[in-house]
PDB file of N, CA and C in Angstrom:
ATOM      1  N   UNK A   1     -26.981 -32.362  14.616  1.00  0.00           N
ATOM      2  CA  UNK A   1     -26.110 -32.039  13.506  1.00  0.00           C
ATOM      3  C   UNK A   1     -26.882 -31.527  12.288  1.00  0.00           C
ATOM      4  N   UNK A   2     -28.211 -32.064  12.444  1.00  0.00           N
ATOM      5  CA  UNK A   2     -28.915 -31.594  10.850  1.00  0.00           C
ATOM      6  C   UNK A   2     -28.780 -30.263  10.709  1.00  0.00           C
ATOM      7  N   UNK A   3     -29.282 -29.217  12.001  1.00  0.00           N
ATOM      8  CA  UNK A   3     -29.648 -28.077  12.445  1.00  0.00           C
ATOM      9  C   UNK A   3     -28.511 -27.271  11.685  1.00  0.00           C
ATOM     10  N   UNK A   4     -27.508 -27.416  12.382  1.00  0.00           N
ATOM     11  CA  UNK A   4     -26.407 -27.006  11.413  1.00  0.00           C
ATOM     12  C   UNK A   4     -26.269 -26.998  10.470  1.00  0.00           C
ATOM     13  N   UNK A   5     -26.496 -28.102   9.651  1.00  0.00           N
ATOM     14  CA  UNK A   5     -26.217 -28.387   8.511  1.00  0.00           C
ATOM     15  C   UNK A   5     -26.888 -27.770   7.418  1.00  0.00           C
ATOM     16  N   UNK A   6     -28.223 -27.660   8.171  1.00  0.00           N
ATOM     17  CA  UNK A   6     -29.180 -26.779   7.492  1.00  0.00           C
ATOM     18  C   UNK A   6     -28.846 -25.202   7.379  1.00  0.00           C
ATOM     19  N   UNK A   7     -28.225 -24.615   8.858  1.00  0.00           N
ATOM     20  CA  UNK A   7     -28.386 -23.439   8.798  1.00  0.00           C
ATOM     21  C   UNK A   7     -26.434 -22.946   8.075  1.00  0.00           C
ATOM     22  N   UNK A   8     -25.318 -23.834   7.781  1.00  0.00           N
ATOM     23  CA  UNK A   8     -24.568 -23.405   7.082  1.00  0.00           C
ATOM     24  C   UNK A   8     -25.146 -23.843   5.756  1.00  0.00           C
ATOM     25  N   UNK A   9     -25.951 -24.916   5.260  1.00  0.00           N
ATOM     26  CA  UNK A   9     -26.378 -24.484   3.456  1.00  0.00           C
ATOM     27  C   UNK A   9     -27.041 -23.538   3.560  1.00  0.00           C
ATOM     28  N   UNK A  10     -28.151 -23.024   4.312  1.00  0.00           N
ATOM     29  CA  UNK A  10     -28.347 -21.452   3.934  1.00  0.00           C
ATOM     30  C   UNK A  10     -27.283 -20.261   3.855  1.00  0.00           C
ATOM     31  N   UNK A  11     -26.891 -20.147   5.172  1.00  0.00           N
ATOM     32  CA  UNK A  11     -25.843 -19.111   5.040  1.00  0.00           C
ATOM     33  C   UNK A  11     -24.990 -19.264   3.485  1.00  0.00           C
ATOM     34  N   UNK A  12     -24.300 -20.607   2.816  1.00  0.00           N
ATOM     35  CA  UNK A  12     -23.809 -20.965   2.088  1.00  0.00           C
ATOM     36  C   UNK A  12     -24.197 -20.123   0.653  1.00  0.00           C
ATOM     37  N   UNK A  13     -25.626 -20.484   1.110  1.00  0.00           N
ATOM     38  CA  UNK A  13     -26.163 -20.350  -0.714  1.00  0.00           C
ATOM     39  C   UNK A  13     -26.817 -18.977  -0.754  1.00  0.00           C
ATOM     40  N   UNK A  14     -27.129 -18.271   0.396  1.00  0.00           N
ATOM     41  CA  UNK A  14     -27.345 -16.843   0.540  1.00  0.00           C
ATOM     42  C   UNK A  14     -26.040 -15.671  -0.164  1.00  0.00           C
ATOM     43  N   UNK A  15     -25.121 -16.244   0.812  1.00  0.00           N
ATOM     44  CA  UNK A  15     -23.953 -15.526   0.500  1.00  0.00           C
ATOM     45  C   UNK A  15     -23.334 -15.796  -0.762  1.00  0.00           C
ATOM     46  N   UNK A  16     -23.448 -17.422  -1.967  1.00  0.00           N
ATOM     47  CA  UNK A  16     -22.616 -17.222  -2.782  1.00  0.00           C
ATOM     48  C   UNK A  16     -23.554 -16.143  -3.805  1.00  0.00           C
ATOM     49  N   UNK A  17     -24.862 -16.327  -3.641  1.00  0.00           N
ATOM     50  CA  UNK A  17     -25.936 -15.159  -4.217  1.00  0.00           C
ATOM     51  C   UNK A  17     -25.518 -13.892  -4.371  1.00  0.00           C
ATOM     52  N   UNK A  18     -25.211 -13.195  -2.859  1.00  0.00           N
ATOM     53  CA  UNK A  18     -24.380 -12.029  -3.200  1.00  0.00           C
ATOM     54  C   UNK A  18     -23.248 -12.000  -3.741  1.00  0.00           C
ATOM     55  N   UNK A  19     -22.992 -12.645  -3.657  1.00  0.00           N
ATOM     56  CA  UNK A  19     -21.285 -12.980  -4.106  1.00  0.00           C
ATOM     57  C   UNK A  19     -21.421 -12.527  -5.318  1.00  0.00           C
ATOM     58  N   UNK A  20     -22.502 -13.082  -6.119  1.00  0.00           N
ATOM     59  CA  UNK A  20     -22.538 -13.053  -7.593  1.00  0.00           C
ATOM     60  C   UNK A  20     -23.384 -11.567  -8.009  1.00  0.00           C
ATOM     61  N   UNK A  21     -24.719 -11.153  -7.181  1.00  0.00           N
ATOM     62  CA  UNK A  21     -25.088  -9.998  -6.860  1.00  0.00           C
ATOM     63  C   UNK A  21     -23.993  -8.610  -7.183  1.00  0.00           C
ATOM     64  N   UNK A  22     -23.395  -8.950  -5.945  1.00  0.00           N
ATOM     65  CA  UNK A  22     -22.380  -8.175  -5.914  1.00  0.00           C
ATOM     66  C   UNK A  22     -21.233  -7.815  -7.113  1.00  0.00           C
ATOM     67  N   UNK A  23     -20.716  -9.127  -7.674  1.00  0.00           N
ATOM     68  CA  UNK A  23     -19.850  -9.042  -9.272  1.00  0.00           C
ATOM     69  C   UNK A  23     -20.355  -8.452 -10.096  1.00  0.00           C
ATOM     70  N   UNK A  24     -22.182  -8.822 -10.427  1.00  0.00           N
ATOM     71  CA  UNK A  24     -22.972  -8.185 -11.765  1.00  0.00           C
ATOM     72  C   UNK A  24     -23.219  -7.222 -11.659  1.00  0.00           C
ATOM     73  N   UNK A  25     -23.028  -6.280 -10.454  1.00  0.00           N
ATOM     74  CA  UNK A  25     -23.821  -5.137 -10.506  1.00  0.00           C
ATOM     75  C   UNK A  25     -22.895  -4.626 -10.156  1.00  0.00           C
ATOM     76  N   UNK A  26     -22.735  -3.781  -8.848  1.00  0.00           N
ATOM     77  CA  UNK A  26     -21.707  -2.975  -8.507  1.00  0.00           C
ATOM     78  C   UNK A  26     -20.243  -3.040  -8.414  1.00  0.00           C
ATOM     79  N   UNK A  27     -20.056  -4.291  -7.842  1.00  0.00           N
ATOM     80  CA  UNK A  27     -18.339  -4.908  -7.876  1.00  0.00           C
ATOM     81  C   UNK A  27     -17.642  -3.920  -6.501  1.00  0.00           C
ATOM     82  N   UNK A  28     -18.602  -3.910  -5.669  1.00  0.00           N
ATOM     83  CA  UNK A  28     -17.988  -3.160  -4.545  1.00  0.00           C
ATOM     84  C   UNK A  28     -16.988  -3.949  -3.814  1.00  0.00           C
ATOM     85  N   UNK A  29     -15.234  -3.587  -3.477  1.00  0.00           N
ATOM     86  CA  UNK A  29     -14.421  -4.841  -3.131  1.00  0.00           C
ATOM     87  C   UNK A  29     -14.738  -5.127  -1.329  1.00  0.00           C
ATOM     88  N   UNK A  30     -15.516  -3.923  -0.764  1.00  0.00           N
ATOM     89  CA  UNK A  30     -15.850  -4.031   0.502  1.00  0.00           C
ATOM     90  C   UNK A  30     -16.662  -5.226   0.720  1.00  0.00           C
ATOM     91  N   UNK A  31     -17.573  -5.581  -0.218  1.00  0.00           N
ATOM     92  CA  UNK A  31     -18.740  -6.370  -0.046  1.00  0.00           C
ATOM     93  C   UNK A  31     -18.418  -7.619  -0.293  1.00  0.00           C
ATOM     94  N   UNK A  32     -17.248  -7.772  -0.942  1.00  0.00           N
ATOM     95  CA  UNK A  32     -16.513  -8.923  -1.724  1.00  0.00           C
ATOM     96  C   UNK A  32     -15.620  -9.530  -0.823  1.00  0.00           C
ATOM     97  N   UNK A  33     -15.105  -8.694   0.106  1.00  0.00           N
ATOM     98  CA  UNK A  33     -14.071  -8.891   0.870  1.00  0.00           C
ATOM     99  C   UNK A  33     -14.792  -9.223   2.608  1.00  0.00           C
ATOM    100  N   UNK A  34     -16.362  -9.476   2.687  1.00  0.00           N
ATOM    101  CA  UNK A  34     -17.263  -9.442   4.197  1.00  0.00           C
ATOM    102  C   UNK A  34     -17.431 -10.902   3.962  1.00  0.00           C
ATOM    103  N   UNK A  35     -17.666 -11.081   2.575  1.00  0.00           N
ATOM    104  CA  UNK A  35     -18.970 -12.042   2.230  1.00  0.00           C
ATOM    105  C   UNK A  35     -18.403 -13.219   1.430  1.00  0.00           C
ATOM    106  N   UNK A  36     -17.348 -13.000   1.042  1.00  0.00           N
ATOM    107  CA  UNK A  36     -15.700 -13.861   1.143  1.00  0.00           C
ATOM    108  C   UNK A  36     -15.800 -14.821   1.891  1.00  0.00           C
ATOM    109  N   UNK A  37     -14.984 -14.611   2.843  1.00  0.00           N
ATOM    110  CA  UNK A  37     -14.926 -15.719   3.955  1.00  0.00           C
ATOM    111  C   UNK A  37     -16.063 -15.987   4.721  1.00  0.00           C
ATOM    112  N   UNK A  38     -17.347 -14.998   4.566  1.00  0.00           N
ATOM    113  CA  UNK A  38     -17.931 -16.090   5.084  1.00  0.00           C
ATOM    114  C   UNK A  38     -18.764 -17.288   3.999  1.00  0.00           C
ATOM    115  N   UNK A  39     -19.033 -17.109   3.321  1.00  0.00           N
ATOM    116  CA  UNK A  39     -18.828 -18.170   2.219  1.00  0.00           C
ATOM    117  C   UNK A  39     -17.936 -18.898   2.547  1.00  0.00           C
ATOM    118  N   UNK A  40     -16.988 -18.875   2.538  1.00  0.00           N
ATOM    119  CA  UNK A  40     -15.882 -19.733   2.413  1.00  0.00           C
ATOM    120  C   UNK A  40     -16.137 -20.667   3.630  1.00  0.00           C
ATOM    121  N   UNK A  41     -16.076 -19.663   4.748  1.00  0.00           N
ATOM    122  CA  UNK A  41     -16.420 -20.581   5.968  1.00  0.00           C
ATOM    123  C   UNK A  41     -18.119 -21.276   6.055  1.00  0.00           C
ATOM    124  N   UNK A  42     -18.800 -21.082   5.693  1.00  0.00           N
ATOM    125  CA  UNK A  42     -20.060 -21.545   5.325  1.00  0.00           C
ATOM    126  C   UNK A  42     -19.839 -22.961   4.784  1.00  0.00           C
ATOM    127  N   UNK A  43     -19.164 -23.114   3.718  1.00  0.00           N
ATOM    128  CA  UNK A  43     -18.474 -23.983   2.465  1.00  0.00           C
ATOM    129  C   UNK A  43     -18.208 -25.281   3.440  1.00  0.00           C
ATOM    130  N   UNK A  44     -17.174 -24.701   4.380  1.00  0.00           N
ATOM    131  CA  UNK A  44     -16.488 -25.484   5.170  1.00  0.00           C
ATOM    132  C   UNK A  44     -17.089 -26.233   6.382  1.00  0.00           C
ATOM    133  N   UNK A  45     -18.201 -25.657   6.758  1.00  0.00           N
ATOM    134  CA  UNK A  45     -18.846 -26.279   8.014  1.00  0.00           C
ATOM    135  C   UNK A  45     -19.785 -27.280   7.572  1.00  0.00           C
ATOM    136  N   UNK A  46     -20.040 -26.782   6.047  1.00  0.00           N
ATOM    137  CA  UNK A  46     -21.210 -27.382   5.202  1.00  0.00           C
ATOM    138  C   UNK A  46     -20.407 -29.469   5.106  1.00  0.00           C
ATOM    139  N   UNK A  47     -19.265 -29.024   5.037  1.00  0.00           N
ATOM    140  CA  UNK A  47     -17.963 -30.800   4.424  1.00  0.00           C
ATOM    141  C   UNK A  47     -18.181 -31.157   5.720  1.00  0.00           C
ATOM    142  N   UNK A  48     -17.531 -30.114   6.484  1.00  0.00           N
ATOM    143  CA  UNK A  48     -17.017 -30.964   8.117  1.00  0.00           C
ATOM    144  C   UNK A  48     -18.729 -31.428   8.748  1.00  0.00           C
ATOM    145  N   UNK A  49     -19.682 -31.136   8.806  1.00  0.00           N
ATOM    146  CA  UNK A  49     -21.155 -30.982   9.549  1.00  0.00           C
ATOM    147  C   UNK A  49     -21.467 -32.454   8.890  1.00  0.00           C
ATOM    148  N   UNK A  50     -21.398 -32.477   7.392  1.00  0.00           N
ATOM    149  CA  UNK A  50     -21.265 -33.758   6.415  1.00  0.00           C
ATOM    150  C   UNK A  50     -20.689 -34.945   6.894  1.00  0.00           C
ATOM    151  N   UNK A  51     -19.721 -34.701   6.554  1.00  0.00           N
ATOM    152  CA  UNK A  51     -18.690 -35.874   7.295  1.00  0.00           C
ATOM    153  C   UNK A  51     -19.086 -36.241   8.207  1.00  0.00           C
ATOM    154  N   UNK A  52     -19.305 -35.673   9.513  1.00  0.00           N
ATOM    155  CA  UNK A  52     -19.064 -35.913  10.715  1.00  0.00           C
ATOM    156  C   UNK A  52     -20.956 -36.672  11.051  1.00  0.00           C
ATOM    157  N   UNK A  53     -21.912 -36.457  10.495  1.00  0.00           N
ATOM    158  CA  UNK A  53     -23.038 -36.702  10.545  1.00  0.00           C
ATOM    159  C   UNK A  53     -23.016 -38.418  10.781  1.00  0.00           C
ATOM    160  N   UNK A  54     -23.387 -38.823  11.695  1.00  0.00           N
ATOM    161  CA  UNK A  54     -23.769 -40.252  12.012  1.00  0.00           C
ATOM    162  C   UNK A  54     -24.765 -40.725  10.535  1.00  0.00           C
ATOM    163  N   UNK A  55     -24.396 -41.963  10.234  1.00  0.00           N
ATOM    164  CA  UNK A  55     -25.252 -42.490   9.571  1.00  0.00           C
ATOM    165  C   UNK A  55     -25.578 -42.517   7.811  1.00  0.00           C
ATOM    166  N   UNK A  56     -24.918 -41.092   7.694  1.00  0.00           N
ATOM    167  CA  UNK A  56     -24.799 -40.002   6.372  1.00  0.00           C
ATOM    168  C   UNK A  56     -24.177 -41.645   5.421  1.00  0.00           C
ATOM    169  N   UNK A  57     -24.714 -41.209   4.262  1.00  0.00           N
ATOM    170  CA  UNK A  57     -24.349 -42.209   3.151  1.00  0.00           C
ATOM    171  C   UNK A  57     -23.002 -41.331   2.749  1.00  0.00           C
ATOM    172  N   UNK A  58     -22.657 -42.713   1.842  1.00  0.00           N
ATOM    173  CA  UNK A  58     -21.173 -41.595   1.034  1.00  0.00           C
ATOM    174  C   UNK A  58     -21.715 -40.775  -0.366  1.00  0.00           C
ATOM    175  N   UNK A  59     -22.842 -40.899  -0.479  1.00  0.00           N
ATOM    176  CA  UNK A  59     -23.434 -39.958  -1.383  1.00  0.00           C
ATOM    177  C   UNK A  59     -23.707 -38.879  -0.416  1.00  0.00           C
ATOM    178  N   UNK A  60     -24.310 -38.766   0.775  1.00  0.00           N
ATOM    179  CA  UNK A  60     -24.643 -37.678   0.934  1.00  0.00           C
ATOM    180  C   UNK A  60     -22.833 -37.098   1.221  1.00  0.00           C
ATOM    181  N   UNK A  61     -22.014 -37.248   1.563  1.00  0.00           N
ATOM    182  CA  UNK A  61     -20.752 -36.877   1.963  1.00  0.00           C
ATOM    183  C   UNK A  61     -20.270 -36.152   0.879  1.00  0.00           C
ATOM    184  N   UNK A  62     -20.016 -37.141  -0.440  1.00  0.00           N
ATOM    185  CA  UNK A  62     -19.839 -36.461  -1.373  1.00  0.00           C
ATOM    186  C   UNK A  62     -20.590 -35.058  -2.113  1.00  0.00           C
ATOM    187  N   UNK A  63     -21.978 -35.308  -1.590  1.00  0.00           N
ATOM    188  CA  UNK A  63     -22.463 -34.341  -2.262  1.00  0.00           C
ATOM    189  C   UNK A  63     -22.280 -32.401  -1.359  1.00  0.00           C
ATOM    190  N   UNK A  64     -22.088 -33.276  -0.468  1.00  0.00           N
ATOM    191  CA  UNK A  64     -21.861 -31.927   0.502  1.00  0.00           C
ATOM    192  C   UNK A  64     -20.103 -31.121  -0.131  1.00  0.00           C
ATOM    193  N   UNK A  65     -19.676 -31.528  -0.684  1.00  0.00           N
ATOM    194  CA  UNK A  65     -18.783 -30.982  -1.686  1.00  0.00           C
ATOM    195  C   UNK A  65     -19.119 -29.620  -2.976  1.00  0.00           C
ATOM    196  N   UNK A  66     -20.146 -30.069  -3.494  1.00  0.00           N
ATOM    197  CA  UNK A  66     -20.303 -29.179  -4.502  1.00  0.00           C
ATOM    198  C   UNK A  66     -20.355 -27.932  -4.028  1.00  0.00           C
ATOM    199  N   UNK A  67     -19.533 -27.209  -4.398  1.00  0.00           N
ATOM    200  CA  UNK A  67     -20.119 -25.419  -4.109  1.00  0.00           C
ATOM    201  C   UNK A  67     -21.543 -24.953  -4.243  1.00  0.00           C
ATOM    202  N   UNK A  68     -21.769 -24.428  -3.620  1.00  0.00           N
ATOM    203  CA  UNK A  68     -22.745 -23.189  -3.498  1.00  0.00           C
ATOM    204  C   UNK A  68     -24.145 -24.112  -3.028  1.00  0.00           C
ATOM    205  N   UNK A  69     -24.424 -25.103  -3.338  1.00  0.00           N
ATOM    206  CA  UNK A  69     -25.800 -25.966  -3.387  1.00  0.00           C
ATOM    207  C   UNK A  69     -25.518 -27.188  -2.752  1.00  0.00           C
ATOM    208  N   UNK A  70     -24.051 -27.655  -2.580  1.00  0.00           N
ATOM    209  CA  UNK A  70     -24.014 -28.583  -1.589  1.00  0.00           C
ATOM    210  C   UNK A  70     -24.718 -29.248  -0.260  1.00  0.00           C
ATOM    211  N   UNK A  71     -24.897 -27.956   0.374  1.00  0.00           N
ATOM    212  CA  UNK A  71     -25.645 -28.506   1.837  1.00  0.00           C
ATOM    213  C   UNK A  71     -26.667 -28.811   1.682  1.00  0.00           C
ATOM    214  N   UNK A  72     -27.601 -28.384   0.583  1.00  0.00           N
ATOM    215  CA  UNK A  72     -29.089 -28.576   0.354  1.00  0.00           C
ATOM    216  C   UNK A  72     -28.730 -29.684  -0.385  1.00  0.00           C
ATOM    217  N   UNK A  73     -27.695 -30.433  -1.314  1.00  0.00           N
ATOM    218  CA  UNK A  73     -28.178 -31.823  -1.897  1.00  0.00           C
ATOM    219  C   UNK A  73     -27.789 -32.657  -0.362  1.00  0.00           C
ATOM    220  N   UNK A  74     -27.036 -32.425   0.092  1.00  0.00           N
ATOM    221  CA  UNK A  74     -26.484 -33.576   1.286  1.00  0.00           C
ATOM    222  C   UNK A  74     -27.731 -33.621   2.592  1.00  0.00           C
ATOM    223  N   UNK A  75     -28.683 -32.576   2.422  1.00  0.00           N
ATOM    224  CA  UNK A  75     -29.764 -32.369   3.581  1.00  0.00           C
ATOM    225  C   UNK A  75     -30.808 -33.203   2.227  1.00  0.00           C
ATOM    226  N   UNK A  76     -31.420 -33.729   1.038  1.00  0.00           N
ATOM    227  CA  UNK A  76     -32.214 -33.947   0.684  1.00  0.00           C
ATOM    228  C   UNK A  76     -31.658 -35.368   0.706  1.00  0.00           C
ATOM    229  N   UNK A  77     -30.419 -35.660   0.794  1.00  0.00           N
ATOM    230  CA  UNK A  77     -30.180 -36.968   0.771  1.00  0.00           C
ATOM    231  C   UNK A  77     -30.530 -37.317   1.952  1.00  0.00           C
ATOM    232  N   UNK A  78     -30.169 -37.037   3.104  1.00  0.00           N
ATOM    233  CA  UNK A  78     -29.956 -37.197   4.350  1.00  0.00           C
ATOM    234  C   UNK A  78     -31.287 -37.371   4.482  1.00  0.00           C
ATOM    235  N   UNK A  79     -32.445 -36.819   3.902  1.00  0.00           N
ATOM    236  CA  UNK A  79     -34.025 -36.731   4.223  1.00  0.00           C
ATOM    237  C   UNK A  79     -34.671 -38.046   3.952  1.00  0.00           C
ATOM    238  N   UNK A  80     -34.066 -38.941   2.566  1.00  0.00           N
ATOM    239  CA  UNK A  80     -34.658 -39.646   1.810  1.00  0.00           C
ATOM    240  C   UNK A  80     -33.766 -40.573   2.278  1.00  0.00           C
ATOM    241  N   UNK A  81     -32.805 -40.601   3.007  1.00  0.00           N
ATOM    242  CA  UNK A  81     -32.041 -41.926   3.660  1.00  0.00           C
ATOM    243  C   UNK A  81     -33.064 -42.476   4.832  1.00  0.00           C
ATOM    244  N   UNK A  82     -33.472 -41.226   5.484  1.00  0.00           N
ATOM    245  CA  UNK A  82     -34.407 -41.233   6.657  1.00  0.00           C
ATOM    246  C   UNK A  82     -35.618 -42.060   6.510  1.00  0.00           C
ATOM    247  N   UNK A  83     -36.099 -41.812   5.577  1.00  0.00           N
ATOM    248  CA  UNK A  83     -37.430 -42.609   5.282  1.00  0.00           C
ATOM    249  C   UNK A  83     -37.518 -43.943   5.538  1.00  0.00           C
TER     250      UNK A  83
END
């Protein structure tokens, strides 16, 4: 489950990057409209991958909530639970 978890906070925090990339500079609605949902769905695998994680504190659960940086606080928790 980490694997995942790891590779939707990247996808997550890559894409809300462009996201914002994309607003400051050009505002192309093509690019807005790719990188949309997958964000969104990124977002979402980031809660459910959370949740569903054996062992996960309710801090790390909760933290897998925050937009854009979520998966990376719920993977540093998850690291330092480990120890």
């Amino acid at each position: 489950m980490l694997k995942v978890l790891k590779v939707a906070a990247a996808v997550e925090a890559v894409s809300v990057c462009l996201l914002f990339l994309n607003l400051f500079t050009v505002h192309w609605p093509a690019v807005s409209s790719a990188l949309g949902p997958t964000h969104g769905t990124a977002y979402l695998v980031t809660i459910v991958t959370a949740l569903s994680t054996a062992g996960a504190s309710t801090r790390a659960k909760v933290l897998s909530f925050v937009p854009a940086v979520g998966g990376y606080l719920a993977l540093r928790n998850l690291s330092v639970e480990a120890r």
